[in-house]
PDB file of N, CA and C in Angstrom:
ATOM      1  N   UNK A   1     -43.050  13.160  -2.921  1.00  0.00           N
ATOM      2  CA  UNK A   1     -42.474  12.149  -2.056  1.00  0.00           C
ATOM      3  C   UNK A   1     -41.218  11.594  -2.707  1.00  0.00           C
ATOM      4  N   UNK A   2     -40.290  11.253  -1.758  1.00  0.00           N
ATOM      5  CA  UNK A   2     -39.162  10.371  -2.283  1.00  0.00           C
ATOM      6  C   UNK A   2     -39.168   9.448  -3.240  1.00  0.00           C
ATOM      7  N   UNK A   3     -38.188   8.611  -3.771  1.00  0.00           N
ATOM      8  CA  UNK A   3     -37.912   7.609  -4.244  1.00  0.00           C
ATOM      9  C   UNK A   3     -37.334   6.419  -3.244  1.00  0.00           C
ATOM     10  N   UNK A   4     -37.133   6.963  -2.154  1.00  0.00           N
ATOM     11  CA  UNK A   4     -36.303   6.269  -1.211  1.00  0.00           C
ATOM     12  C   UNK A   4     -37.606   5.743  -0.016  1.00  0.00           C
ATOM     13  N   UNK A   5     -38.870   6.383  -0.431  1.00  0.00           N
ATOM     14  CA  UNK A   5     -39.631   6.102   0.549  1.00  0.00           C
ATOM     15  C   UNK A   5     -40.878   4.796   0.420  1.00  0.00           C
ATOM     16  N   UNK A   6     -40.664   3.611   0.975  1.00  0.00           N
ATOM     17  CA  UNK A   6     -41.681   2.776   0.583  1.00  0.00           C
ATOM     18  C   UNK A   6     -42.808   3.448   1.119  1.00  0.00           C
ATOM     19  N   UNK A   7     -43.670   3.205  -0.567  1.00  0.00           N
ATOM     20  CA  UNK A   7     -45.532   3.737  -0.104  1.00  0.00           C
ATOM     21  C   UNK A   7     -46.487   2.649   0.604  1.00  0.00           C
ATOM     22  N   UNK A   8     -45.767   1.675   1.064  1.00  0.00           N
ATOM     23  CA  UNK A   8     -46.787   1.084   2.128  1.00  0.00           C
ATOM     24  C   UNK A   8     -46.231   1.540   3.369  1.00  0.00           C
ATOM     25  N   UNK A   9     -45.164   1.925   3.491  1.00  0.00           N
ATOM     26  CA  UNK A   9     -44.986   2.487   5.286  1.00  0.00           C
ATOM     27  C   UNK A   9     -44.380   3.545   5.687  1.00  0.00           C
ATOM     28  N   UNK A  10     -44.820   4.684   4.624  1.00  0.00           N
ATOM     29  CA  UNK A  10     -44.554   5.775   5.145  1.00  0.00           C
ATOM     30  C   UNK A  10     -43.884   6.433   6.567  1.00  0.00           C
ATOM     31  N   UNK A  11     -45.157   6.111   7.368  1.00  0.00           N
ATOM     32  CA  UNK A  11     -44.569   6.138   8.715  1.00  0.00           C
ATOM     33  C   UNK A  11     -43.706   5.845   9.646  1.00  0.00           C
ATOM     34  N   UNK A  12     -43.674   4.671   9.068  1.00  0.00           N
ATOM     35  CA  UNK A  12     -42.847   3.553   9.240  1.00  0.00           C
ATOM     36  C   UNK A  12     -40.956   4.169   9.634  1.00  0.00           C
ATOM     37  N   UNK A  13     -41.232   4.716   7.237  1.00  0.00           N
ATOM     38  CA  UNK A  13     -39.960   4.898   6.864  1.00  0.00           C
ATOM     39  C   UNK A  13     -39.566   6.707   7.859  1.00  0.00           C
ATOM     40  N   UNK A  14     -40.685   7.498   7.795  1.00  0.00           N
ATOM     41  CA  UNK A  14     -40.176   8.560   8.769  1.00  0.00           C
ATOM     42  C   UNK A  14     -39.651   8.598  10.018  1.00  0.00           C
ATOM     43  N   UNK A  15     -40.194   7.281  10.792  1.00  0.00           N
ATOM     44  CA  UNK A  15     -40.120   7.006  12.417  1.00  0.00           C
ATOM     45  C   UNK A  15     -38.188   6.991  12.525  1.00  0.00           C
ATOM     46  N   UNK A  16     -38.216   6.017  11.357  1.00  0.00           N
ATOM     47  CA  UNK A  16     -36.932   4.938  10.897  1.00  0.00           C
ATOM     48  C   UNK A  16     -35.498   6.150  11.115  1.00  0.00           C
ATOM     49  N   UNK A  17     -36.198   7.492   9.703  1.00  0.00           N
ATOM     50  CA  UNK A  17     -35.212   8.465   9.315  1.00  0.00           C
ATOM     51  C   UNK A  17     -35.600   9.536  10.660  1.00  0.00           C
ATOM     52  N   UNK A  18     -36.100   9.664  11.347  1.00  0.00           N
ATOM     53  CA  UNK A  18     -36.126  10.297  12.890  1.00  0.00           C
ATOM     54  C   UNK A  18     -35.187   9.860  13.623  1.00  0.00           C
ATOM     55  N   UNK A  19     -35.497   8.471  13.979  1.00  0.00           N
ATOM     56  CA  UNK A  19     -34.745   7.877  14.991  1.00  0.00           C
ATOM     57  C   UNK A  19     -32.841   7.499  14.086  1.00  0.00           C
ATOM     58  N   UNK A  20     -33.059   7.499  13.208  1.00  0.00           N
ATOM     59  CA  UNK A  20     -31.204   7.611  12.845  1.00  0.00           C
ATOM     60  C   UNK A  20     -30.639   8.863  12.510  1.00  0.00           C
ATOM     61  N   UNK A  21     -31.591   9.959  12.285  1.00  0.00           N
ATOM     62  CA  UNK A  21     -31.023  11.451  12.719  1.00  0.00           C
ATOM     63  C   UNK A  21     -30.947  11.908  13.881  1.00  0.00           C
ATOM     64  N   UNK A  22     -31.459  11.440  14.908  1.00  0.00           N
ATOM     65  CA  UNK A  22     -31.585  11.488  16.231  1.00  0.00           C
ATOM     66  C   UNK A  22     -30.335  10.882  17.014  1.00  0.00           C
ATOM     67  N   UNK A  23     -29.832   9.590  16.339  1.00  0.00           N
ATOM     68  CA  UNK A  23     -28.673   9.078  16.937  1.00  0.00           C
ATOM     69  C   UNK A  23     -27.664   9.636  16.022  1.00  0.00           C
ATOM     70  N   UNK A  24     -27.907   9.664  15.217  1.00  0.00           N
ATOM     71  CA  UNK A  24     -26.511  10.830  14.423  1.00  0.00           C
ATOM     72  C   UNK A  24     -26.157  12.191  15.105  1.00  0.00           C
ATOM     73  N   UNK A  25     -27.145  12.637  15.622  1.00  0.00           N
ATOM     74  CA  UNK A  25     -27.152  14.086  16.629  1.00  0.00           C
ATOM     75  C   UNK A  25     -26.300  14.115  17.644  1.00  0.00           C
ATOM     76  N   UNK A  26     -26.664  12.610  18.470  1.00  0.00           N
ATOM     77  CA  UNK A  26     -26.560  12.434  19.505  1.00  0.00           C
ATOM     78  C   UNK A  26     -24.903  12.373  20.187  1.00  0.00           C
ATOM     79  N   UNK A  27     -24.232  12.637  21.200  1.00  0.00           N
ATOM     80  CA  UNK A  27     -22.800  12.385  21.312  1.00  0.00           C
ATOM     81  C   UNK A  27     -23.366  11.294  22.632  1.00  0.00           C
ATOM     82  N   UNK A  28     -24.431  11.190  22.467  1.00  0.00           N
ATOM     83  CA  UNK A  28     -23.941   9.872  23.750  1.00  0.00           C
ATOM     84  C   UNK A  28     -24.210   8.273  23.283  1.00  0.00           C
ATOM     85  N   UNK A  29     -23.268   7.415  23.739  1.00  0.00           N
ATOM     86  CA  UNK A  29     -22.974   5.873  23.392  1.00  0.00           C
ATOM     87  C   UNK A  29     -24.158   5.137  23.194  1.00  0.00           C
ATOM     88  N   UNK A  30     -24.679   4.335  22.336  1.00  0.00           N
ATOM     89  CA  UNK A  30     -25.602   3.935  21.643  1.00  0.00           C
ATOM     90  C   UNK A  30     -26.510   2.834  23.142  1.00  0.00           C
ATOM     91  N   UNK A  31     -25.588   2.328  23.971  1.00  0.00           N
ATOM     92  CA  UNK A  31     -26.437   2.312  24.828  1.00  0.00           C
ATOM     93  C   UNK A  31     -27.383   3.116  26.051  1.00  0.00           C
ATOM     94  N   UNK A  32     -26.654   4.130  26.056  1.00  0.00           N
ATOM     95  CA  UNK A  32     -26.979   4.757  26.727  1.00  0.00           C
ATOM     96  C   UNK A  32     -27.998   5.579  26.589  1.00  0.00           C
ATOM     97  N   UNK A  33     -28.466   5.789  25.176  1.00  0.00           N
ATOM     98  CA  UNK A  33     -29.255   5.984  24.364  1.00  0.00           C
ATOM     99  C   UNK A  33     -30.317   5.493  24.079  1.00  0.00           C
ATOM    100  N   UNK A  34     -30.041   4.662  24.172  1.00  0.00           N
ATOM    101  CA  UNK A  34     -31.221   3.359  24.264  1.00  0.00           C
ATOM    102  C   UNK A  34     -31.877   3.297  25.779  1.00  0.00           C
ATOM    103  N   UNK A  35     -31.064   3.698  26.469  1.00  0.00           N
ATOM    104  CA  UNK A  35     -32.001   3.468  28.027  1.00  0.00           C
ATOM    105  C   UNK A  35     -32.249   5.157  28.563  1.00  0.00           C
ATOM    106  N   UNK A  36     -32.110   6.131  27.741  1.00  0.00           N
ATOM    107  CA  UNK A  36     -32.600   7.191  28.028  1.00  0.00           C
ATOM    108  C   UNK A  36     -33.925   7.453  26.896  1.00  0.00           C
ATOM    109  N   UNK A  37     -34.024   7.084  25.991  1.00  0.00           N
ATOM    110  CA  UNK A  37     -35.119   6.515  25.082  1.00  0.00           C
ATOM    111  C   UNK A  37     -35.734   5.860  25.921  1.00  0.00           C
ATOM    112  N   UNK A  38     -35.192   5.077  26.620  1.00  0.00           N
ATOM    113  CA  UNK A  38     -36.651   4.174  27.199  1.00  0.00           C
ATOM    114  C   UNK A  38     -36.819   4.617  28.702  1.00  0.00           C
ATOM    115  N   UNK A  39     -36.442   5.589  29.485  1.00  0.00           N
ATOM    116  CA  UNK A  39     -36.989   6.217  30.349  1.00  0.00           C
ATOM    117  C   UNK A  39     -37.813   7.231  29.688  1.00  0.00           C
ATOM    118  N   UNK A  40     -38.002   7.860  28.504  1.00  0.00           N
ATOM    119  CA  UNK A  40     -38.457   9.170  27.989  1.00  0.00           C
ATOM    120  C   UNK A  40     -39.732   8.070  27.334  1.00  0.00           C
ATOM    121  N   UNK A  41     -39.885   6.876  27.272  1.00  0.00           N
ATOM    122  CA  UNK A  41     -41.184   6.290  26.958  1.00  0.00           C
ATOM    123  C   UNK A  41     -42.471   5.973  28.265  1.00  0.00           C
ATOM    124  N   UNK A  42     -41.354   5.903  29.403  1.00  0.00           N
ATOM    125  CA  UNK A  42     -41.956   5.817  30.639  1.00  0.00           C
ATOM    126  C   UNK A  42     -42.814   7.262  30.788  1.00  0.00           C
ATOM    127  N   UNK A  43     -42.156   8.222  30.648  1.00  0.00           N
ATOM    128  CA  UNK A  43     -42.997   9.559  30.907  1.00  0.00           C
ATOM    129  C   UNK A  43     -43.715   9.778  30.640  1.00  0.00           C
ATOM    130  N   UNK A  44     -43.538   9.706  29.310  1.00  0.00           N
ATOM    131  CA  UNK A  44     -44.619   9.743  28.107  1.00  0.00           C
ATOM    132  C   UNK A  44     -45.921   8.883  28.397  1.00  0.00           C
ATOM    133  N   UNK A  45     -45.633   7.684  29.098  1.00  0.00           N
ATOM    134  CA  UNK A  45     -46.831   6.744  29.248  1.00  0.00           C
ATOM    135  C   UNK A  45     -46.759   5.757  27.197  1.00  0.00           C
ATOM    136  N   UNK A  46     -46.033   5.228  27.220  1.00  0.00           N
ATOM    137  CA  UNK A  46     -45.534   4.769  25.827  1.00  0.00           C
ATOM    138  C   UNK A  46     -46.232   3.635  25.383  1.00  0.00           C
ATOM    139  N   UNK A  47     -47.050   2.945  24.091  1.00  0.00           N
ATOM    140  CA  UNK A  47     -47.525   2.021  24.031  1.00  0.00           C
ATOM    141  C   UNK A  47     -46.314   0.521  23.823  1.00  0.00           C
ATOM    142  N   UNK A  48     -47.046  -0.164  24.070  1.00  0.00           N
ATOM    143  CA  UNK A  48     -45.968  -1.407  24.317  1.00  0.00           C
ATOM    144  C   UNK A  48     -45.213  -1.468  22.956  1.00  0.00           C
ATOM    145  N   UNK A  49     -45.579  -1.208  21.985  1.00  0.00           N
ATOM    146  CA  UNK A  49     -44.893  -1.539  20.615  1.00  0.00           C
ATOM    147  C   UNK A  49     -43.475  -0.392  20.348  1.00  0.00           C
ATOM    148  N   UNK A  50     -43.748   0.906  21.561  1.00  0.00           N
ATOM    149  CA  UNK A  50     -42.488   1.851  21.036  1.00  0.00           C
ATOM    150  C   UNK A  50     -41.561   1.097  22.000  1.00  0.00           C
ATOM    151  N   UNK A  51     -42.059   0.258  22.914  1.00  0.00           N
ATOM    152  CA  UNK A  51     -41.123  -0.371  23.621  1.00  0.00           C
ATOM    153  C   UNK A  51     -40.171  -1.757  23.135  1.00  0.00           C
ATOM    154  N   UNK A  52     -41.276  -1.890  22.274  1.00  0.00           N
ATOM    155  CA  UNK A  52     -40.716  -3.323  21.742  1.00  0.00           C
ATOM    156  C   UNK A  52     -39.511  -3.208  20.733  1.00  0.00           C
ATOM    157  N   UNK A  53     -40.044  -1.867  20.162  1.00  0.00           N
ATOM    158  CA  UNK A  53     -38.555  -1.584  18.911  1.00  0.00           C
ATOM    159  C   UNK A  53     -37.251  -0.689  19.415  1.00  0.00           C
ATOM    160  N   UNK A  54     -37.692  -0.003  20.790  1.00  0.00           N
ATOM    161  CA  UNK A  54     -36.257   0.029  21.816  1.00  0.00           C
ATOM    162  C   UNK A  54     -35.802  -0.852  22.312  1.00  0.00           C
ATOM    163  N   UNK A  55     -36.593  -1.943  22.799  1.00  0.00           N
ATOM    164  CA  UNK A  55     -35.876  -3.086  23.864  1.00  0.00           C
ATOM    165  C   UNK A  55     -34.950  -3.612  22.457  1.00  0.00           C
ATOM    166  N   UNK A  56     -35.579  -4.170  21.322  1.00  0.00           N
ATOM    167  CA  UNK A  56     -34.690  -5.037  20.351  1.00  0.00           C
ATOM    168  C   UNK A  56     -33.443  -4.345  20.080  1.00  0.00           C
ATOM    169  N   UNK A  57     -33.434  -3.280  19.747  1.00  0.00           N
ATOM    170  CA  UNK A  57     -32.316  -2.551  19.483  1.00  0.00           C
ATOM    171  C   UNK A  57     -31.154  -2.797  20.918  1.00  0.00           C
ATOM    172  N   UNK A  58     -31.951  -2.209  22.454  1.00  0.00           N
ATOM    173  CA  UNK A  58     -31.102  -2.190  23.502  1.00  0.00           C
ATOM    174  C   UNK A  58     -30.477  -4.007  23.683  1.00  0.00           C
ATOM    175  N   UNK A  59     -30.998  -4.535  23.266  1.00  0.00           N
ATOM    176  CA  UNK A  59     -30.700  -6.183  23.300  1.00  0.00           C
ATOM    177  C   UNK A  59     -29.482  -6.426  22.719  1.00  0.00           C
ATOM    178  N   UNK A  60     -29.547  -6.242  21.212  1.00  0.00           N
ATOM    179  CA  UNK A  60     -28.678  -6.309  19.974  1.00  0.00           C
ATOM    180  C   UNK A  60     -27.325  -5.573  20.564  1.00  0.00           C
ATOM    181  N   UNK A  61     -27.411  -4.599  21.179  1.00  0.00           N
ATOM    182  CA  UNK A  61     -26.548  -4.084  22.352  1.00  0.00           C
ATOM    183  C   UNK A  61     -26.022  -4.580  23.157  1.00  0.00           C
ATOM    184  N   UNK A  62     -26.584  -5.258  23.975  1.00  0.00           N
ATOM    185  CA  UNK A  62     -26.160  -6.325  25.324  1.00  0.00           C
ATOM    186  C   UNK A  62     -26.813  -5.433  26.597  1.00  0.00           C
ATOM    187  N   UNK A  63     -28.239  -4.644  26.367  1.00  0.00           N
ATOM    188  CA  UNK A  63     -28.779  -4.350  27.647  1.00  0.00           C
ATOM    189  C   UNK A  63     -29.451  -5.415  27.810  1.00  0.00           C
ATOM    190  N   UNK A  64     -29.477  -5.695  29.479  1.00  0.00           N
ATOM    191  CA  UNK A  64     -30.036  -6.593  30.125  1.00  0.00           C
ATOM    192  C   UNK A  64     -31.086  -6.348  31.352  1.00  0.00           C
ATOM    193  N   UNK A  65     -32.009  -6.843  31.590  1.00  0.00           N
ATOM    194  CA  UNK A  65     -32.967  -6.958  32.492  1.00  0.00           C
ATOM    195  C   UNK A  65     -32.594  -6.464  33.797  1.00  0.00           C
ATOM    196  N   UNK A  66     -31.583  -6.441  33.979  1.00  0.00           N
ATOM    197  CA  UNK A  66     -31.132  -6.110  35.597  1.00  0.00           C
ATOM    198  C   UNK A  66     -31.134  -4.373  35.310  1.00  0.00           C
ATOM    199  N   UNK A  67     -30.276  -4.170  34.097  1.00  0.00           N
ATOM    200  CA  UNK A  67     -30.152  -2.551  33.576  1.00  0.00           C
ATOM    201  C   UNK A  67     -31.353  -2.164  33.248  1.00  0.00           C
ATOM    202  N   UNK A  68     -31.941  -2.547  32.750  1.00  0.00           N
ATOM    203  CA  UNK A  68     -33.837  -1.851  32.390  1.00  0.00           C
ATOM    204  C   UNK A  68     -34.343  -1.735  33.557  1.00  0.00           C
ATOM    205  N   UNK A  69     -34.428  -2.551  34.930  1.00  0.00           N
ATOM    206  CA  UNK A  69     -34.945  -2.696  36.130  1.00  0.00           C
ATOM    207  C   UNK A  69     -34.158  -1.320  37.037  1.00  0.00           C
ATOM    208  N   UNK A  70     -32.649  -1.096  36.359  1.00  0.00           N
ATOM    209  CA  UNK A  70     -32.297   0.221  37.269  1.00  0.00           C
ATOM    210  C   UNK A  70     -32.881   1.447  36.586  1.00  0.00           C
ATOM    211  N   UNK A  71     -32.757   1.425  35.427  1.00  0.00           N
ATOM    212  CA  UNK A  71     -33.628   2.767  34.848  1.00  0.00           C
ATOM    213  C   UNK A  71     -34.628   2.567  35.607  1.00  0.00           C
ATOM    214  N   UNK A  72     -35.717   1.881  35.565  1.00  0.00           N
ATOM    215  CA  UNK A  72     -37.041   2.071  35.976  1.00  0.00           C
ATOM    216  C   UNK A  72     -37.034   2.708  37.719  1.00  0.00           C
ATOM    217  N   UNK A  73     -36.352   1.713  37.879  1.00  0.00           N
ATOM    218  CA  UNK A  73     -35.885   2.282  39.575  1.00  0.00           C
ATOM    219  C   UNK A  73     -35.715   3.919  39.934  1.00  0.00           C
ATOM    220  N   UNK A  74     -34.575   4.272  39.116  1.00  0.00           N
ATOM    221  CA  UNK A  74     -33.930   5.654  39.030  1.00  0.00           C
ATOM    222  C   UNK A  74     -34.786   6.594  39.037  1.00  0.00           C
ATOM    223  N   UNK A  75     -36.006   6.256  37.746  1.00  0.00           N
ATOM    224  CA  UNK A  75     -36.895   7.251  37.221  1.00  0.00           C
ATOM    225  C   UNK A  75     -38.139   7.090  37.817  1.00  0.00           C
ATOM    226  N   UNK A  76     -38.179   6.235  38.722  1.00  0.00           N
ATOM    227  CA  UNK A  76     -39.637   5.922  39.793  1.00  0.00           C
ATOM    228  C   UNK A  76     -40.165   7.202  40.824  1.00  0.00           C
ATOM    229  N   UNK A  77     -39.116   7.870  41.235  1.00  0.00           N
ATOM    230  CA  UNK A  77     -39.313   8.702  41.798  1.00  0.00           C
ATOM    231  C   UNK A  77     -39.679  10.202  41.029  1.00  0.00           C
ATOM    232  N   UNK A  78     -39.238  10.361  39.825  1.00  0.00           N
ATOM    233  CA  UNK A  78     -39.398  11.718  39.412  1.00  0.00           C
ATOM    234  C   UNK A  78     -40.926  11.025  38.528  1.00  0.00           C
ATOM    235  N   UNK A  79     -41.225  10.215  37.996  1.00  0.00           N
ATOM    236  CA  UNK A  79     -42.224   9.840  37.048  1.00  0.00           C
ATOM    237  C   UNK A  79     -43.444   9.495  37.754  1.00  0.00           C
ATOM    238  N   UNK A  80     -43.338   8.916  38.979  1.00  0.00           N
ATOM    239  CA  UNK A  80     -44.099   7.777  39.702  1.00  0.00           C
ATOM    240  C   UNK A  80     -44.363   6.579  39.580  1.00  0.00           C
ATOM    241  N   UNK A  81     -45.259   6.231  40.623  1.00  0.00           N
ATOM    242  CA  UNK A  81     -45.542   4.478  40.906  1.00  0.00           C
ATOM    243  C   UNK A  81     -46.247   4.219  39.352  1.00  0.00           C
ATOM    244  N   UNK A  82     -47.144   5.081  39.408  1.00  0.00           N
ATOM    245  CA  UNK A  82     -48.325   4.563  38.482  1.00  0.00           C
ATOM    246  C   UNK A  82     -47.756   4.354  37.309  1.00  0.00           C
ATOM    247  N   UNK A  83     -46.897   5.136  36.469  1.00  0.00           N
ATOM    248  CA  UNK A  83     -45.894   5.740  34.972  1.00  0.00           C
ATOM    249  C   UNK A  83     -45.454   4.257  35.432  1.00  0.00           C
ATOM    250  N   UNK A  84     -44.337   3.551  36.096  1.00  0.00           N
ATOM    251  CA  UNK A  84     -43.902   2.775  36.244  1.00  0.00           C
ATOM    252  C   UNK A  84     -44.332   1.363  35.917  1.00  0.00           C
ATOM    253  N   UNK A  85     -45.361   1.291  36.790  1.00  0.00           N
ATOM    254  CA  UNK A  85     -46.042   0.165  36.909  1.00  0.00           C
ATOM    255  C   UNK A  85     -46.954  -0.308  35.458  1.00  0.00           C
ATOM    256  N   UNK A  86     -47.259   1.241  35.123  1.00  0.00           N
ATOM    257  CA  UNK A  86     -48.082   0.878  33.670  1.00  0.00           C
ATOM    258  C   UNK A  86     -46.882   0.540  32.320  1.00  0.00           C
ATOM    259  N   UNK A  87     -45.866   1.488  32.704  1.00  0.00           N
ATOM    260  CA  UNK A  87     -44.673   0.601  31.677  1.00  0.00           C
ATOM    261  C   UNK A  87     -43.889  -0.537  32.052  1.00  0.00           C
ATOM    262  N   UNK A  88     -44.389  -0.841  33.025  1.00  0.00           N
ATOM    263  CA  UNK A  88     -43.945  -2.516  33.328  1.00  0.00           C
ATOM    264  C   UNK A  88     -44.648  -3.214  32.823  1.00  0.00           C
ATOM    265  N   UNK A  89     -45.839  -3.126  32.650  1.00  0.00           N
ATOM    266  CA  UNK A  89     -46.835  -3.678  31.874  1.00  0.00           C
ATOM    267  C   UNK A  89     -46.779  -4.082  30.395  1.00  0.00           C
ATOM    268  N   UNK A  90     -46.487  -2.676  29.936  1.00  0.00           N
ATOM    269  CA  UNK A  90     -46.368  -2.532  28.355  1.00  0.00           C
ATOM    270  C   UNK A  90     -44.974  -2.871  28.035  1.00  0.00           C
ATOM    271  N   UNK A  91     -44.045  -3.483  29.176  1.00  0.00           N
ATOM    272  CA  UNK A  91     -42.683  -3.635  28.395  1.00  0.00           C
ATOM    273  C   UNK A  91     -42.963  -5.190  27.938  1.00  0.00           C
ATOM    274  N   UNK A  92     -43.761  -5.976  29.116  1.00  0.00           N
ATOM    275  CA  UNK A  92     -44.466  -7.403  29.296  1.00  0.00           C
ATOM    276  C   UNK A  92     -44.785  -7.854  27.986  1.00  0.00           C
ATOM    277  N   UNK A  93     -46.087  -7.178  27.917  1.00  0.00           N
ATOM    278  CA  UNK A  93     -46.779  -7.087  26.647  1.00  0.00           C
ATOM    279  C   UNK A  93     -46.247  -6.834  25.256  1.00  0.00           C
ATOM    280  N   UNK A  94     -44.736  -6.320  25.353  1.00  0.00           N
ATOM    281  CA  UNK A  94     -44.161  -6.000  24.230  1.00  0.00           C
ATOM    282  C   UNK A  94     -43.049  -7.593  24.213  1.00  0.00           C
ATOM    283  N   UNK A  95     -43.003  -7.859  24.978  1.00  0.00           N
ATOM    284  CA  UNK A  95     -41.571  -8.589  24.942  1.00  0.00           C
ATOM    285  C   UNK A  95     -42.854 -10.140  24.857  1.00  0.00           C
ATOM    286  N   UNK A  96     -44.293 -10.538  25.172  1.00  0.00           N
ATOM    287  CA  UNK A  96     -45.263 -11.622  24.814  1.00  0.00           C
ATOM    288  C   UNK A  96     -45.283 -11.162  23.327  1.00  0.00           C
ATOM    289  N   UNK A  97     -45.497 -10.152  22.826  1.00  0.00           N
ATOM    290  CA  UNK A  97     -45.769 -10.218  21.853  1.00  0.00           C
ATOM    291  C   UNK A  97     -44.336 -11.011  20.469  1.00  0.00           C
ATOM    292  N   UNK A  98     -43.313 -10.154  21.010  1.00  0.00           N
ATOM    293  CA  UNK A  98     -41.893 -10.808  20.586  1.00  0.00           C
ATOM    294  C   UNK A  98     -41.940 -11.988  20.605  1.00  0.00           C
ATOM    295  N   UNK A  99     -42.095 -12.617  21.254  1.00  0.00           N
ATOM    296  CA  UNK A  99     -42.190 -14.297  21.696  1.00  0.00           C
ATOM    297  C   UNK A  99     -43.021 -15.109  20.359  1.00  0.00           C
ATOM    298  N   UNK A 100     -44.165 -14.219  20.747  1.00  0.00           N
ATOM    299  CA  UNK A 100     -45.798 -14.312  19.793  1.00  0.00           C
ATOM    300  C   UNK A 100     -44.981 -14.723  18.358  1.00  0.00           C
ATOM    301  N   UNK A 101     -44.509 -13.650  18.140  1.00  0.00           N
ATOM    302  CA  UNK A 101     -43.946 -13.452  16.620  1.00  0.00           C
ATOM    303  C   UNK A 101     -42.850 -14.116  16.419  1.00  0.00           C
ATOM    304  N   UNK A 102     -42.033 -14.180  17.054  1.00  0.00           N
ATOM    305  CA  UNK A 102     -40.719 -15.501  16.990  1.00  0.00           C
ATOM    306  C   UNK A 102     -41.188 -16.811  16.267  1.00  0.00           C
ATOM    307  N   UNK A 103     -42.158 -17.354  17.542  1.00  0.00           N
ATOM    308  CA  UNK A 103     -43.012 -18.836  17.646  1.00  0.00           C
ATOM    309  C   UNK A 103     -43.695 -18.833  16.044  1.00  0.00           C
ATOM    310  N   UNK A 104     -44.529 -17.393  15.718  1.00  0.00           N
ATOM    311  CA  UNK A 104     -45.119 -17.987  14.105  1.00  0.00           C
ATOM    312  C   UNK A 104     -44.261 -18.012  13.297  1.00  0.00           C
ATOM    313  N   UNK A 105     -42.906 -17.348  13.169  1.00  0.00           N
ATOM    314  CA  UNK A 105     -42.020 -17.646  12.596  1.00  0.00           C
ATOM    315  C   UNK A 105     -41.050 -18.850  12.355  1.00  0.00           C
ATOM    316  N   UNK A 106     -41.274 -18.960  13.857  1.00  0.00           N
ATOM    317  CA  UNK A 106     -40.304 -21.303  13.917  1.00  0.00           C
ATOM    318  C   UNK A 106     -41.863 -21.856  12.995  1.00  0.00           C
ATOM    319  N   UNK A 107     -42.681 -21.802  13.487  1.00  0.00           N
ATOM    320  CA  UNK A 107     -43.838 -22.464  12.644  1.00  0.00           C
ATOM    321  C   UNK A 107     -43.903 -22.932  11.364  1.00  0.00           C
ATOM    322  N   UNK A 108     -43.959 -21.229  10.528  1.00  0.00           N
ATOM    323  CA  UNK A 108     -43.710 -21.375   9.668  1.00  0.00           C
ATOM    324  C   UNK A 108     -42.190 -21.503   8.830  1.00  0.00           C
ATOM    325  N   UNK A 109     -41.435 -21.458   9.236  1.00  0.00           N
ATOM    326  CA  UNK A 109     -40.447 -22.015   8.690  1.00  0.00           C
ATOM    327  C   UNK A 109     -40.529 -23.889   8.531  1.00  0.00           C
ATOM    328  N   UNK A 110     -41.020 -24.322   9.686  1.00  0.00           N
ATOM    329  CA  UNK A 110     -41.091 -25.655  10.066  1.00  0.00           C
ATOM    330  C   UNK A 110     -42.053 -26.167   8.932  1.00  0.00           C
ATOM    331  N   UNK A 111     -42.994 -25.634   8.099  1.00  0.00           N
ATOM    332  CA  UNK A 111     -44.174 -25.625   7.665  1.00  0.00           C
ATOM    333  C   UNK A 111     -43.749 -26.136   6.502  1.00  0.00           C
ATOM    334  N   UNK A 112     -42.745 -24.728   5.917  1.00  0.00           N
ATOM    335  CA  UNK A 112     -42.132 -24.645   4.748  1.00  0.00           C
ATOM    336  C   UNK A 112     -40.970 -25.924   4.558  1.00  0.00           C
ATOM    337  N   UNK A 113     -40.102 -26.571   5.515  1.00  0.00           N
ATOM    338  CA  UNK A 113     -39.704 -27.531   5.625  1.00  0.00           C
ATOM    339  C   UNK A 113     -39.929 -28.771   5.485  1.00  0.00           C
ATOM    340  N   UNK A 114     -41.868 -28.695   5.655  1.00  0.00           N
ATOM    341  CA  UNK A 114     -42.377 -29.823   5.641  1.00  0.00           C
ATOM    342  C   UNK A 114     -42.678 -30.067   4.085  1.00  0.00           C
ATOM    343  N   UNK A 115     -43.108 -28.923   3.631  1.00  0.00           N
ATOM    344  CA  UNK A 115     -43.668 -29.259   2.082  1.00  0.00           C
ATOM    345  C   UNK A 115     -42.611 -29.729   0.948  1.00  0.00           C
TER     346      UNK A 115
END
C-alpha cells in the first residue's frame, strides 16, 4: 500500500483518486459533470450518501435546484417514474442529513465557545 494512503479510509481515499481521474479524463465542464454523475446515480438506483457528495461538489459550483429538477425531468422518461421518485427521496435524505451535520457542527462549535 501507499504512503499517500490513509489506513483508516482506504475506500474512502480510492473513491477520492477515482473520481479525480475520472474528471481529469473527462473534456466536459465540471458542471456538467456533476449533473451527468448525478443522472448516472438515478439509474443506478444510488444510495443517498453518493448523492450527498455530488450535490456538495455541484453546489460549490453554483448548481441549483431548478437545474437538478431538469435533469431529473429529462431522464424521467428513459429511467422511469419509480428510478425517479426513489432518487427524489434519497436526494431528500441526503441533503436532511447535510443539515443534520451542519447543526452538530454550530453546536459544537457553540459548546467549545462556551468553555
Amino acid at each position: 500500500m501507499s504512503d499517500t494512503t490513509n489506513d483508516d479510509a482506504p475506500v474512502l481515499d480510492l473513491l477520492a483518486r477515482m473520481t479525480a481521474d475520472s474528471v481529469d479524463a473527462s473534456n466536459l465542464d465540471l458542471q456538467t459533470l456533476v449533473l451527468v454523475r448525478i443522472a448516472a446515480l438515478v439509474a443506478v438506483g444510488a444510495p443517498p450518501v453518493s448523492y450527498a457528495l455530488n450535490l456538495e461538489v455541484g453546489g460549490e459550483l453554483g448548481l441549483d435546484a431548478d437545474t437538478l429538477r431538469g435533469v431529473l425531468t429529462a431522464i424521467a422518461p428513459i429511467v422511469g417514474t419509480a428510478r425517479v421518485a426513489a432518487a427524489t427521496g434519497n436526494i431528500v435524505k441526503a441533503l436532511a442529513a447535510e443539515i443534520e451535520l451542519a447543526d452538530l457542527e454550530v453546536a459544537e462549535l457553540e459548546d467549545e465557545s462556551d468553555d
